[in-house]
PDB file of N, CA and C in Angstrom:
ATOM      1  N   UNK A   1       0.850  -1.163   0.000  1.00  0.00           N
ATOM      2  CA  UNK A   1       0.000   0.000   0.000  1.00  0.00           C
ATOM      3  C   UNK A   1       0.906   1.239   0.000  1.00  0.00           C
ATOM      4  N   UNK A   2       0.500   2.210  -0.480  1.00  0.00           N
ATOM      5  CA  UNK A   2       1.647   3.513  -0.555  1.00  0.00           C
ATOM      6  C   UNK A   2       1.473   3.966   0.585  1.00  0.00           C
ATOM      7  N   UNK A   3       2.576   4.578   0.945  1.00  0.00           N
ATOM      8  CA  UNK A   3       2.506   5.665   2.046  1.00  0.00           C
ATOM      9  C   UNK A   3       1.122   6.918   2.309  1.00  0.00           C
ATOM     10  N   UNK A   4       0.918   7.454   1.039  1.00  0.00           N
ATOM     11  CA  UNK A   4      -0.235   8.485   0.963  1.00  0.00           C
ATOM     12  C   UNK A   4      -1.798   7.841   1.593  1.00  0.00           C
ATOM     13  N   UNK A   5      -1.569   6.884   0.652  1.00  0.00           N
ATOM     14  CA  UNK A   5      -3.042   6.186   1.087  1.00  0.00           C
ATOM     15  C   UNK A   5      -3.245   5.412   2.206  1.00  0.00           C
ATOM     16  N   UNK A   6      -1.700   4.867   2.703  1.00  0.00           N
ATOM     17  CA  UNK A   6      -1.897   4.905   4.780  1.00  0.00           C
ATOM     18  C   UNK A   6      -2.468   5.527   5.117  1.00  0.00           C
ATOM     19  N   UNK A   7      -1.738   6.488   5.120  1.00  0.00           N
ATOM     20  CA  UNK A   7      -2.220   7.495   6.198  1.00  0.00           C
ATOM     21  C   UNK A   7      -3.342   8.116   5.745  1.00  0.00           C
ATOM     22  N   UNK A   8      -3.562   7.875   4.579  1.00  0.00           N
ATOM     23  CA  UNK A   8      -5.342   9.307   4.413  1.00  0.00           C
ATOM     24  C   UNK A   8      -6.470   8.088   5.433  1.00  0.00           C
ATOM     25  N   UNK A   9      -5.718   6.532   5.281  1.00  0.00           N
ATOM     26  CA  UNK A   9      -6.834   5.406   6.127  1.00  0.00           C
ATOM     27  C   UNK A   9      -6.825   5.543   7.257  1.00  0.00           C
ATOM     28  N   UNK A  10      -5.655   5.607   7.711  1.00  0.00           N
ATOM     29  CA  UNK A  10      -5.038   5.997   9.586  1.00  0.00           C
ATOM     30  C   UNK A  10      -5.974   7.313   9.670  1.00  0.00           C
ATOM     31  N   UNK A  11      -5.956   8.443   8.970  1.00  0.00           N
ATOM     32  CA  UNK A  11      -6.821   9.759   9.500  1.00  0.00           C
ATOM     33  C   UNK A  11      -8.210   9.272   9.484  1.00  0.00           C
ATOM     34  N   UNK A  12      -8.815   8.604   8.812  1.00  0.00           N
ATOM     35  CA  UNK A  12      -9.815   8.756   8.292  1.00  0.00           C
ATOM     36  C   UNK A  12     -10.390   7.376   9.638  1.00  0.00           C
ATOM     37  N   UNK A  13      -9.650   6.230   9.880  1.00  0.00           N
ATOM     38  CA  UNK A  13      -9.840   5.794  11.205  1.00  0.00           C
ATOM     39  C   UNK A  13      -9.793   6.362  12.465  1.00  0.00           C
ATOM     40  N   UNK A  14      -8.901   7.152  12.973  1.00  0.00           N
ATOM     41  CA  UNK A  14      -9.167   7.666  14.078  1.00  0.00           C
ATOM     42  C   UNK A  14      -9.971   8.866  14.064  1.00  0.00           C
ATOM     43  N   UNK A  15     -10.045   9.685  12.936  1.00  0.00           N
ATOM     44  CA  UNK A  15     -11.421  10.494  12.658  1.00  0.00           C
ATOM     45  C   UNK A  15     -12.753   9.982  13.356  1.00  0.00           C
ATOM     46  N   UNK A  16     -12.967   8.964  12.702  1.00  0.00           N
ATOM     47  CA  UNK A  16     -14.050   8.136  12.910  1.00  0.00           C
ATOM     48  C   UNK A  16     -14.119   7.622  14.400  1.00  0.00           C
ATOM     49  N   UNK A  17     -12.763   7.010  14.701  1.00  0.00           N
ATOM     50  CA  UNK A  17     -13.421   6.208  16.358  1.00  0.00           C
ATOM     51  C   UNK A  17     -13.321   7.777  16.699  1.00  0.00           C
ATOM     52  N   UNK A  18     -12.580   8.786  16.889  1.00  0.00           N
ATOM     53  CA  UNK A  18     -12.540  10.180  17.815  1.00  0.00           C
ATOM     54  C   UNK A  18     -14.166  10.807  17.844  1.00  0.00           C
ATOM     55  N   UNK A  19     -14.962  10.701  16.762  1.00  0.00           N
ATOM     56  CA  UNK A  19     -16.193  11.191  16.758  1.00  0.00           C
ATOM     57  C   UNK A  19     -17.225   9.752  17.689  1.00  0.00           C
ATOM     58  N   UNK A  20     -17.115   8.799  16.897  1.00  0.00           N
ATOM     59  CA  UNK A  20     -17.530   8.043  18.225  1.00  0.00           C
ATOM     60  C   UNK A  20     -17.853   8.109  19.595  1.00  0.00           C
ATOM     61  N   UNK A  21     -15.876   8.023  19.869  1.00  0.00           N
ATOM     62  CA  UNK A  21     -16.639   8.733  21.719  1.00  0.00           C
ATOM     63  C   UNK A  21     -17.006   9.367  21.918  1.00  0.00           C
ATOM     64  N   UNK A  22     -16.439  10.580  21.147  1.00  0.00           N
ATOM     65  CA  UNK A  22     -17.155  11.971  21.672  1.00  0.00           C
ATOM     66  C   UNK A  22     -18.571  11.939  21.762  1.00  0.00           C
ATOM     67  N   UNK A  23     -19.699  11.090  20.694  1.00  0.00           N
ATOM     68  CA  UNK A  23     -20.888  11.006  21.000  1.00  0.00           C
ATOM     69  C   UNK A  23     -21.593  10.218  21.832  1.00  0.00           C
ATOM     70  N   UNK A  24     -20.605   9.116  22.243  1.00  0.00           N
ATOM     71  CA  UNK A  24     -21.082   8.320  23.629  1.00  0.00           C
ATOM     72  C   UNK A  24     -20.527   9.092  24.508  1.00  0.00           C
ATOM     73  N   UNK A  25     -19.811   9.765  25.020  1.00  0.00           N
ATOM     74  CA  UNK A  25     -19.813  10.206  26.132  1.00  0.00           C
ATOM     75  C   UNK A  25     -20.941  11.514  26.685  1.00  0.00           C
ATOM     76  N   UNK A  26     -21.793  11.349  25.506  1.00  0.00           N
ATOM     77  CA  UNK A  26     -22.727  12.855  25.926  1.00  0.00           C
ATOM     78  C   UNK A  26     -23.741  11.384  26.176  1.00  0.00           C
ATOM     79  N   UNK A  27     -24.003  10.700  26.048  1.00  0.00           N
ATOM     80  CA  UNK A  27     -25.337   9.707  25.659  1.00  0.00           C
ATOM     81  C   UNK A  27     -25.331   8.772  27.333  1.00  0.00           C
ATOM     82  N   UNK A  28     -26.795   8.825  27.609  1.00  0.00           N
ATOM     83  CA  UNK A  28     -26.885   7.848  28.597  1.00  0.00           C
ATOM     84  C   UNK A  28     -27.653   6.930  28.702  1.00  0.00           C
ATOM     85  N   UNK A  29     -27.759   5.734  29.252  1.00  0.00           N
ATOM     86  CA  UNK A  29     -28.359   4.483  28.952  1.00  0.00           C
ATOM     87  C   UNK A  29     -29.882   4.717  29.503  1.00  0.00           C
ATOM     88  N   UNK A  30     -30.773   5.010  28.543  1.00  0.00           N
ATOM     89  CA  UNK A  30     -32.213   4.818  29.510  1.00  0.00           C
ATOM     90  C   UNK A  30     -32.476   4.143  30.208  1.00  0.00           C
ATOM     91  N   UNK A  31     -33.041   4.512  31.527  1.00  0.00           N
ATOM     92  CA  UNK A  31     -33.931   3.600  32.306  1.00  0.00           C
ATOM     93  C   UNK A  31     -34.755   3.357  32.192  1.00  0.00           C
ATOM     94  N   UNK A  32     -35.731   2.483  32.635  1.00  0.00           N
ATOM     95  CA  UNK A  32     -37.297   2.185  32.808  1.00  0.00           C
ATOM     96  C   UNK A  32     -37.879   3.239  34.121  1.00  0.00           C
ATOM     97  N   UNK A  33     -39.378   3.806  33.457  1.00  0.00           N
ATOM     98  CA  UNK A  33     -39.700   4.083  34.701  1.00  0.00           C
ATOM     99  C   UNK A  33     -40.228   3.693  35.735  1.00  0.00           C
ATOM    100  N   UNK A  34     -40.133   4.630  36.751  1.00  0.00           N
ATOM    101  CA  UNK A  34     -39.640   3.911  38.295  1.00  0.00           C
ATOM    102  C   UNK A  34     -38.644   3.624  38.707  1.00  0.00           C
ATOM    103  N   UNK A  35     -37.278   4.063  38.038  1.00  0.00           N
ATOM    104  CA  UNK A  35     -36.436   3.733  38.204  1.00  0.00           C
ATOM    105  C   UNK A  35     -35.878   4.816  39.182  1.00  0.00           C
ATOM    106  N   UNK A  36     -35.411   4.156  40.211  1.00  0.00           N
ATOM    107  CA  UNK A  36     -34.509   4.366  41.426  1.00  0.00           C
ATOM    108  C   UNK A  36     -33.543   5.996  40.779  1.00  0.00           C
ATOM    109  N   UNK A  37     -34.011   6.678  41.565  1.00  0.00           N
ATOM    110  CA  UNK A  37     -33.702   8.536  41.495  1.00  0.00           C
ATOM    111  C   UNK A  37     -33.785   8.845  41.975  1.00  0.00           C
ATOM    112  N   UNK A  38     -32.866  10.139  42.841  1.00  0.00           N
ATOM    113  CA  UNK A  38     -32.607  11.069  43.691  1.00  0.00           C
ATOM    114  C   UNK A  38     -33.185  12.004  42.971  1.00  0.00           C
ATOM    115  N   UNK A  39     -34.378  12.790  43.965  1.00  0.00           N
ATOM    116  CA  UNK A  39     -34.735  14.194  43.722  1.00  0.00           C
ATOM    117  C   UNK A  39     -34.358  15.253  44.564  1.00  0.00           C
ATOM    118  N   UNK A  40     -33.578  16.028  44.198  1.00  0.00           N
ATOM    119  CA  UNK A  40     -33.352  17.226  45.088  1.00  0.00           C
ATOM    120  C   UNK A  40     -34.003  18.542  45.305  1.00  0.00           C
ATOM    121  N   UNK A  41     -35.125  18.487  46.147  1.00  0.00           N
ATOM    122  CA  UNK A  41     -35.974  19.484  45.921  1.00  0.00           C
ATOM    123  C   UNK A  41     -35.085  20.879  46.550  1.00  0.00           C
ATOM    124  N   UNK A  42     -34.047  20.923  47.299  1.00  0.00           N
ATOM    125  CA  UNK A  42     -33.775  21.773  47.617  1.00  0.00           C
ATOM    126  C   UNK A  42     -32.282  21.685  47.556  1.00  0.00           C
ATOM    127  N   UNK A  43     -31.204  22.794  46.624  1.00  0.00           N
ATOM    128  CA  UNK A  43     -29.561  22.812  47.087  1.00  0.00           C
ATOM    129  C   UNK A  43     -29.941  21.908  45.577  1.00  0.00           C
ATOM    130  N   UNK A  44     -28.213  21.801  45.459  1.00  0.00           N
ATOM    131  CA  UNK A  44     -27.405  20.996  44.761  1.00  0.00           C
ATOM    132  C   UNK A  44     -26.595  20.092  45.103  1.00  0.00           C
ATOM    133  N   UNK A  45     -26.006  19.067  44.205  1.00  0.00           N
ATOM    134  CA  UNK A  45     -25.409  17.844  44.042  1.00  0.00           C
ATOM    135  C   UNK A  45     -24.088  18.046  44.811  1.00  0.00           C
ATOM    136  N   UNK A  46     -23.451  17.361  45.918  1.00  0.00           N
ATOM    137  CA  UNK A  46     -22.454  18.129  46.506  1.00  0.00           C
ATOM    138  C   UNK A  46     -21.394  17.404  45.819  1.00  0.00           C
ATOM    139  N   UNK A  47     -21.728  15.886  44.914  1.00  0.00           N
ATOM    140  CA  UNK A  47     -20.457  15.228  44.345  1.00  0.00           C
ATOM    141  C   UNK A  47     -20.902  15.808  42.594  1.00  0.00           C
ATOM    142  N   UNK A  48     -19.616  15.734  42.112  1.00  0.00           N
ATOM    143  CA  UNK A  48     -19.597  16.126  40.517  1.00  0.00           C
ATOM    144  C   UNK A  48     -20.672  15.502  39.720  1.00  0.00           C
ATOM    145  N   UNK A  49     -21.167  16.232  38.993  1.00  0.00           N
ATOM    146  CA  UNK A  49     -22.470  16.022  38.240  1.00  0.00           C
ATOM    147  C   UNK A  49     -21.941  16.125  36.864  1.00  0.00           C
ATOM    148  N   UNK A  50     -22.339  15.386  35.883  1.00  0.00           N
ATOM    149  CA  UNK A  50     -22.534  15.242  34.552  1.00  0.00           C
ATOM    150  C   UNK A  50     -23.833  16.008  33.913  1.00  0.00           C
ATOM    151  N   UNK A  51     -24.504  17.134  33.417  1.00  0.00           N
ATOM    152  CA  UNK A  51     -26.052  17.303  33.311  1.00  0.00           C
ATOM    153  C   UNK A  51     -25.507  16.750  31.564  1.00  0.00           C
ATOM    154  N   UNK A  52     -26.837  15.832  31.521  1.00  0.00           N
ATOM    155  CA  UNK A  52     -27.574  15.069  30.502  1.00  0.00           C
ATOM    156  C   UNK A  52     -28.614  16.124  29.917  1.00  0.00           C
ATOM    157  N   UNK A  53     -29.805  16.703  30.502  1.00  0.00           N
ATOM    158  CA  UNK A  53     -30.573  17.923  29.859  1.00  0.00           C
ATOM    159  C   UNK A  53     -31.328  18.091  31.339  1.00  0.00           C
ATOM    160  N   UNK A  54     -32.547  19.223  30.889  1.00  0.00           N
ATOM    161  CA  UNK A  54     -33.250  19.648  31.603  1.00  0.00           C
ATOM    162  C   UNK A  54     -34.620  18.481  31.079  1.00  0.00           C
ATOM    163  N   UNK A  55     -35.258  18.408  32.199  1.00  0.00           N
ATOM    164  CA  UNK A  55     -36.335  17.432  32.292  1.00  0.00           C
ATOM    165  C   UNK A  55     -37.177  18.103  32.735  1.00  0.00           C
ATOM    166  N   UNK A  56     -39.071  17.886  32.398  1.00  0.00           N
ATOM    167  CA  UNK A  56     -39.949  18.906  32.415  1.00  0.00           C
ATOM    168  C   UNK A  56     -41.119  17.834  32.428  1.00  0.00           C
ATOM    169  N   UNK A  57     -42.046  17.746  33.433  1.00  0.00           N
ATOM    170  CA  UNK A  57     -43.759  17.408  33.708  1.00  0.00           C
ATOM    171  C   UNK A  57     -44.780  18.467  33.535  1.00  0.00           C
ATOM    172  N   UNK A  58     -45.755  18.188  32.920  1.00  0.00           N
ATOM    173  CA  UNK A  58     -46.798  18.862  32.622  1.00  0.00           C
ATOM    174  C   UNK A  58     -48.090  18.222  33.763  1.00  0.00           C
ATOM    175  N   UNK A  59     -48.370  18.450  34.759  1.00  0.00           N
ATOM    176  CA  UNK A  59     -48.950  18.086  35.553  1.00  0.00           C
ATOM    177  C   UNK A  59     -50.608  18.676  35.558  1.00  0.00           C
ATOM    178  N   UNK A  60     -51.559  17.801  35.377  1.00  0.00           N
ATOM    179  CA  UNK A  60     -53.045  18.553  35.113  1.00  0.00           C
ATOM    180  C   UNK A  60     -53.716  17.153  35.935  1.00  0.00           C
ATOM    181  N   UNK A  61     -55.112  17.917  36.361  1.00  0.00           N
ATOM    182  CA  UNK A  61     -56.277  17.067  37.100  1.00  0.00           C
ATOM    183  C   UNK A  61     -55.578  16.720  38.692  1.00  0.00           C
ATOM    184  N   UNK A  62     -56.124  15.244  38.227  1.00  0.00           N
ATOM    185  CA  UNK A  62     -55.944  15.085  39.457  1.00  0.00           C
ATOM    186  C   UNK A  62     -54.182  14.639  40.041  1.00  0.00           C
ATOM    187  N   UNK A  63     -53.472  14.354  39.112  1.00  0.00           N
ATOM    188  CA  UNK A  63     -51.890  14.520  39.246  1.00  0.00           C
ATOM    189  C   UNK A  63     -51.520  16.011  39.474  1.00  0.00           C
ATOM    190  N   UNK A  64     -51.908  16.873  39.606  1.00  0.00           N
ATOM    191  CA  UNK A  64     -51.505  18.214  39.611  1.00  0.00           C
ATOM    192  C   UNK A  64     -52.090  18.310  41.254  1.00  0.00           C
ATOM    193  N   UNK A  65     -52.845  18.115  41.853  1.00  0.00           N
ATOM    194  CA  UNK A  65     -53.001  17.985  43.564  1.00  0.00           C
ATOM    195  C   UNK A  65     -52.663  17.008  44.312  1.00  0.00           C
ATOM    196  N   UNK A  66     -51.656  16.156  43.649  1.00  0.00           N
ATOM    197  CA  UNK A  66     -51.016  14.935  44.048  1.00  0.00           C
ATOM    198  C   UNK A  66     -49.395  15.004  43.959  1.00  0.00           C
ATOM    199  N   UNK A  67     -48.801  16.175  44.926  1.00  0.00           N
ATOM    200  CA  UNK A  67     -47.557  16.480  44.655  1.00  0.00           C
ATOM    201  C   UNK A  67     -46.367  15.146  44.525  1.00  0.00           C
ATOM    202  N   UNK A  68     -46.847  13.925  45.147  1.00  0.00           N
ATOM    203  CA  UNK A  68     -45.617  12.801  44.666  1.00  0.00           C
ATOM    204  C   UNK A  68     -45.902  12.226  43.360  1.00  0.00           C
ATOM    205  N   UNK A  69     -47.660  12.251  42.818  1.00  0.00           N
ATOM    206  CA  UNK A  69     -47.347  11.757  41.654  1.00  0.00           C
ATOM    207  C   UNK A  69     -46.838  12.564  40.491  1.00  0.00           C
ATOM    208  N   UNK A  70     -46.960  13.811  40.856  1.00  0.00           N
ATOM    209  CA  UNK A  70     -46.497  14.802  39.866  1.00  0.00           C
ATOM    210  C   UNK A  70     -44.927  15.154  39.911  1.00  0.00           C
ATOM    211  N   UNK A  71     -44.371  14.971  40.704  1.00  0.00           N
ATOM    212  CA  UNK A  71     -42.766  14.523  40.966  1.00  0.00           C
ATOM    213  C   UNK A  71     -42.596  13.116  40.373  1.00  0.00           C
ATOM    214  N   UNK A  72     -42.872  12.314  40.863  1.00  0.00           N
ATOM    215  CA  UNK A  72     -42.973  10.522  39.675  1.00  0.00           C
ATOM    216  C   UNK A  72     -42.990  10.871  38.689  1.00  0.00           C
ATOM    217  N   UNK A  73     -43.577  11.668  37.762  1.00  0.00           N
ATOM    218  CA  UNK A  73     -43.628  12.030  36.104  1.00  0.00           C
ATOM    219  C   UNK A  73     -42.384  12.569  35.854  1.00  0.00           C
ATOM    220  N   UNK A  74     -41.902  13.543  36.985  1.00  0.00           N
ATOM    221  CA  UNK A  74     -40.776  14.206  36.786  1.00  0.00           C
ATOM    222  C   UNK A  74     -39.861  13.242  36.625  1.00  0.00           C
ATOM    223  N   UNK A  75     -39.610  12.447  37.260  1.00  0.00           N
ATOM    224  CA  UNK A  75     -38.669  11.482  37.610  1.00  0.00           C
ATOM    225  C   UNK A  75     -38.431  10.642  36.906  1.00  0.00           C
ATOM    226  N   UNK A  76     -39.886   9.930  36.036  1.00  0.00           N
ATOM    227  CA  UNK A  76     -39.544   9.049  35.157  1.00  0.00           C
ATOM    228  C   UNK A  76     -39.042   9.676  33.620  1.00  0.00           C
ATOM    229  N   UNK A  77     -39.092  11.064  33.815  1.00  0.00           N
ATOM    230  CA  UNK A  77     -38.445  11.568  32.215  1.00  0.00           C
ATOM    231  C   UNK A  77     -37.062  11.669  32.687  1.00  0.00           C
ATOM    232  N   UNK A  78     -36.168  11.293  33.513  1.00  0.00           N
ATOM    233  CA  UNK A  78     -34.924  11.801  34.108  1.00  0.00           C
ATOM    234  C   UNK A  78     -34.996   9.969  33.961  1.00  0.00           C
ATOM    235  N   UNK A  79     -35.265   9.143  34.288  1.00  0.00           N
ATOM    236  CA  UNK A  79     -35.085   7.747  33.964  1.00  0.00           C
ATOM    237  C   UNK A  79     -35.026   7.377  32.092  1.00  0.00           C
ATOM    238  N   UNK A  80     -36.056   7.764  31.829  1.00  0.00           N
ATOM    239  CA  UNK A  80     -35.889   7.905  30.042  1.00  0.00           C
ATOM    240  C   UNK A  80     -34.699   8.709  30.124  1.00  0.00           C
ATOM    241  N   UNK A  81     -34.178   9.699  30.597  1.00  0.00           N
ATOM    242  CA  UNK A  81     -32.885   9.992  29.680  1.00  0.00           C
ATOM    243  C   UNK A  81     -31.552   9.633  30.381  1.00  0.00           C
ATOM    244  N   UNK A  82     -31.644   8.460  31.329  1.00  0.00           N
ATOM    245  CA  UNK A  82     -30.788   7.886  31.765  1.00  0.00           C
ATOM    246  C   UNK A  82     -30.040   8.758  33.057  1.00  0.00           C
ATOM    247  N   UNK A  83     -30.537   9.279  33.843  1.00  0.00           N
ATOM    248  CA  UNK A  83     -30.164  10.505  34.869  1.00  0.00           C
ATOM    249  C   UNK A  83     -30.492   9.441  36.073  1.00  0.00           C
ATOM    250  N   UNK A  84     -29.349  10.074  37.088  1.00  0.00           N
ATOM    251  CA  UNK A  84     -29.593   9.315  38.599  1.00  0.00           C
ATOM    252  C   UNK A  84     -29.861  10.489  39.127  1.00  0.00           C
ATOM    253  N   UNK A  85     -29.852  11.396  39.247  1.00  0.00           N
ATOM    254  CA  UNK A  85     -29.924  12.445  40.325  1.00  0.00           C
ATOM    255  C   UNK A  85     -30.659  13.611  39.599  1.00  0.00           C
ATOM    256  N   UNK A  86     -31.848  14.145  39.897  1.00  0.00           N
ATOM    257  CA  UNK A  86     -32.165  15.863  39.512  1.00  0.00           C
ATOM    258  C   UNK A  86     -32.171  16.876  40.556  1.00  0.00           C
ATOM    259  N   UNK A  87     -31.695  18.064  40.299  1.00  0.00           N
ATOM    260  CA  UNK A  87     -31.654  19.062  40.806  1.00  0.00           C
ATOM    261  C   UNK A  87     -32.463  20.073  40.279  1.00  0.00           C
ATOM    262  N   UNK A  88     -32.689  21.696  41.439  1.00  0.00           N
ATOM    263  CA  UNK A  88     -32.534  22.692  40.725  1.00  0.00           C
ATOM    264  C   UNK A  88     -34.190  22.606  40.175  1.00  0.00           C
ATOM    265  N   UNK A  89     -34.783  21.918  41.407  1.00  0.00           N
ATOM    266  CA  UNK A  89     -36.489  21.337  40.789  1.00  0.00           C
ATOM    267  C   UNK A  89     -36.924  23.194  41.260  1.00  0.00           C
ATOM    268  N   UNK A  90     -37.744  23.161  39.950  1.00  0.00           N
ATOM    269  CA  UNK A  90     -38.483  24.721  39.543  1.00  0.00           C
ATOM    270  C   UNK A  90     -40.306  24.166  39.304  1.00  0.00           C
ATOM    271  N   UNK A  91     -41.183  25.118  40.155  1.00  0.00           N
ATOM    272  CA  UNK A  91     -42.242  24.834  39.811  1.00  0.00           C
ATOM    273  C   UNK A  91     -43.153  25.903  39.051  1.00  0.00           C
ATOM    274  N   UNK A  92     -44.076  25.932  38.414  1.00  0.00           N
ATOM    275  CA  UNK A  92     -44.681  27.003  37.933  1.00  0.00           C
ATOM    276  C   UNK A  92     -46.117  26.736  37.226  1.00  0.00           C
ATOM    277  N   UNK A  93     -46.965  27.536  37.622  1.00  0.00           N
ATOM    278  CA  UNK A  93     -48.691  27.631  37.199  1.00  0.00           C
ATOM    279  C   UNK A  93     -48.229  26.989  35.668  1.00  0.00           C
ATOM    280  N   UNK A  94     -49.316  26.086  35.040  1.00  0.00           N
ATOM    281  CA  UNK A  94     -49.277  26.621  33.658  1.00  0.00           C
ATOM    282  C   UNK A  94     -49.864  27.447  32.840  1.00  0.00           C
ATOM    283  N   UNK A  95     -49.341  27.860  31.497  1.00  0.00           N
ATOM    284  CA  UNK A  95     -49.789  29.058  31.773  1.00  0.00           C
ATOM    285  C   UNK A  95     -50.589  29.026  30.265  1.00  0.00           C
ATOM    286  N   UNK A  96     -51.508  27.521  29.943  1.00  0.00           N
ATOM    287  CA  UNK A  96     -52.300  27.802  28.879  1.00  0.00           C
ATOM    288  C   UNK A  96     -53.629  27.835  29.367  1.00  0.00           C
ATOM    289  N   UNK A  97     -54.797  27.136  28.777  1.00  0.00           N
ATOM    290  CA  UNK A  97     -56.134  26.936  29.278  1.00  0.00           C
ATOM    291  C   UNK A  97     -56.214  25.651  30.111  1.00  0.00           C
ATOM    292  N   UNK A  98     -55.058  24.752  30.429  1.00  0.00           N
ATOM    293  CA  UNK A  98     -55.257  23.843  31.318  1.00  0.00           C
ATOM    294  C   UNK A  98     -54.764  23.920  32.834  1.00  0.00           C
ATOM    295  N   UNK A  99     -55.525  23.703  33.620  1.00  0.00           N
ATOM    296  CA  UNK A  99     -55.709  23.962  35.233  1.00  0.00           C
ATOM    297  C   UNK A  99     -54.324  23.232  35.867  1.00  0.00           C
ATOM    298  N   UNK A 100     -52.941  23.032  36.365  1.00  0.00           N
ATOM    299  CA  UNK A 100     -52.145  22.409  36.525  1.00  0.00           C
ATOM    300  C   UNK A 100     -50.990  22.986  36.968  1.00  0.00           C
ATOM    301  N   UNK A 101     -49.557  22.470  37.232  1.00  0.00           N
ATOM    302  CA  UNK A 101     -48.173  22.634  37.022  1.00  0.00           C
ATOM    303  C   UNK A 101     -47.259  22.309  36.591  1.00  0.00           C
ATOM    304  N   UNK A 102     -46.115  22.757  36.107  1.00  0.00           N
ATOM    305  CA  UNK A 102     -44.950  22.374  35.362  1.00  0.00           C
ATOM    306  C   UNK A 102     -44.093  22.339  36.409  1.00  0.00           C
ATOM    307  N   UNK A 103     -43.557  20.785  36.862  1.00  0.00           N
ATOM    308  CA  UNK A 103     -42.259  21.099  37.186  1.00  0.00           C
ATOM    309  C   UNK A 103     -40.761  20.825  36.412  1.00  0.00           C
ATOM    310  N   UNK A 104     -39.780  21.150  36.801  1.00  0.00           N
ATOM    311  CA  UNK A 104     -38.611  21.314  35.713  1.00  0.00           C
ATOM    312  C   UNK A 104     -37.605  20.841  36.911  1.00  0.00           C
ATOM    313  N   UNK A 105     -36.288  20.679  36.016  1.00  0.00           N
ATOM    314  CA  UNK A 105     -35.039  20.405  37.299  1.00  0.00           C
ATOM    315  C   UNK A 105     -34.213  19.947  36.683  1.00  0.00           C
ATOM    316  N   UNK A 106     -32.995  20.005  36.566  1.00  0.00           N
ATOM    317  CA  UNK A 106     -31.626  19.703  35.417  1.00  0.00           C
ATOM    318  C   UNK A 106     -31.306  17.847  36.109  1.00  0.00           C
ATOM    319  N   UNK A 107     -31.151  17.387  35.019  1.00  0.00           N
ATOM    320  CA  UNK A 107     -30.746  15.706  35.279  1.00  0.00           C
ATOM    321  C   UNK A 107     -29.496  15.234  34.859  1.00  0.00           C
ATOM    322  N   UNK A 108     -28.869  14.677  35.893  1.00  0.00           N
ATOM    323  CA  UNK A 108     -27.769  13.975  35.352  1.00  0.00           C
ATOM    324  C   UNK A 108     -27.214  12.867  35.841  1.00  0.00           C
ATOM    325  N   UNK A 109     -25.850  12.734  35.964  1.00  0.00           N
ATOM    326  CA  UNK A 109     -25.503  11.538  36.487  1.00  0.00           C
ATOM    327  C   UNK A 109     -24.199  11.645  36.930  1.00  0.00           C
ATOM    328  N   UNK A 110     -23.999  10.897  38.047  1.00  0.00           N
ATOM    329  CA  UNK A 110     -22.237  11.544  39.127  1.00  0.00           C
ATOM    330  C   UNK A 110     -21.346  10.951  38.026  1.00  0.00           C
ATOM    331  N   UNK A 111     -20.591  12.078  37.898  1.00  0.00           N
ATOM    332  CA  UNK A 111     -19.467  11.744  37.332  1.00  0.00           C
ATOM    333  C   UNK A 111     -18.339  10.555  38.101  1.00  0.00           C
TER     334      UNK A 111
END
C-alpha cells in the first residue's frame, strides 16, 4: 500500500473512532420508569455532576393535587434519559387553558 493512502486510512480511522466517543460520552443508557432517582428538591449535588438535559412534567387534574405523583412524572423523564440524580427542581402555574403545574429540574448523572 503507498505511504499516501496509509495514512489518508489511519486519518480517516481515528477520525471516525474520535467522533464516536465523543458522542457516547454525551449519551446515557435509559432507564425504565420507576427507576430508582434522587430528587433534590432543595440545594445541589455536593459530588460532581454530569447534566444530561433539563427534564420537564406537565402536571393537570388530578396529578396536579397529588404532589408525589407529579414529581414521579418528573422522575420518570430523568429515567428515560438515563439521569440518577435531579436538581434545581423549579415549579410554575401553567400558563395555557389547562388547570395544573410544570415542574422542571436539570438531570444527570455523578461523574
Amino acid at each position: 500500500m503507498k505511504p499516501r493512502i496509509a495514512a489518508t486510512l489511519l486519518c480517516a480511522l481515528v477520525s471516525s473512532s474520535c467522533a464516536t466517543s465523543q458522542s457516547n460520552s454525551n449519551a446515557a443508557t435509559p432507564r425504565e420508569n420507576g427507576c430508582a432517582i434522587e430528587l433534590m428538591r432543595e440545594g445541589i449535588p455536593t459530588q460532581s455532576v454530569r447534566l444530561l438535559s433539563n427534564v420537564r412534567a406537565r402536571c393537570t387534574g388530578d396529578i396536579a393535587a397529588d404532589r408525589a405523583r407529579c414529581e414521579r412524572l418528573l422522575m420518570d423523564e430523568g429515567c428515560r434519559r438515563g439521569a440518577v440524580v435531579l436538581w434545581q427542581l423549579r415549579e410554575s402555574p401553567l400558563r395555557d387553558t389547562e388547570d395544573g403545574i410544570q415542574l422542571e429540574a436539570a438531570a444527570g448523572v455523578y461523574r
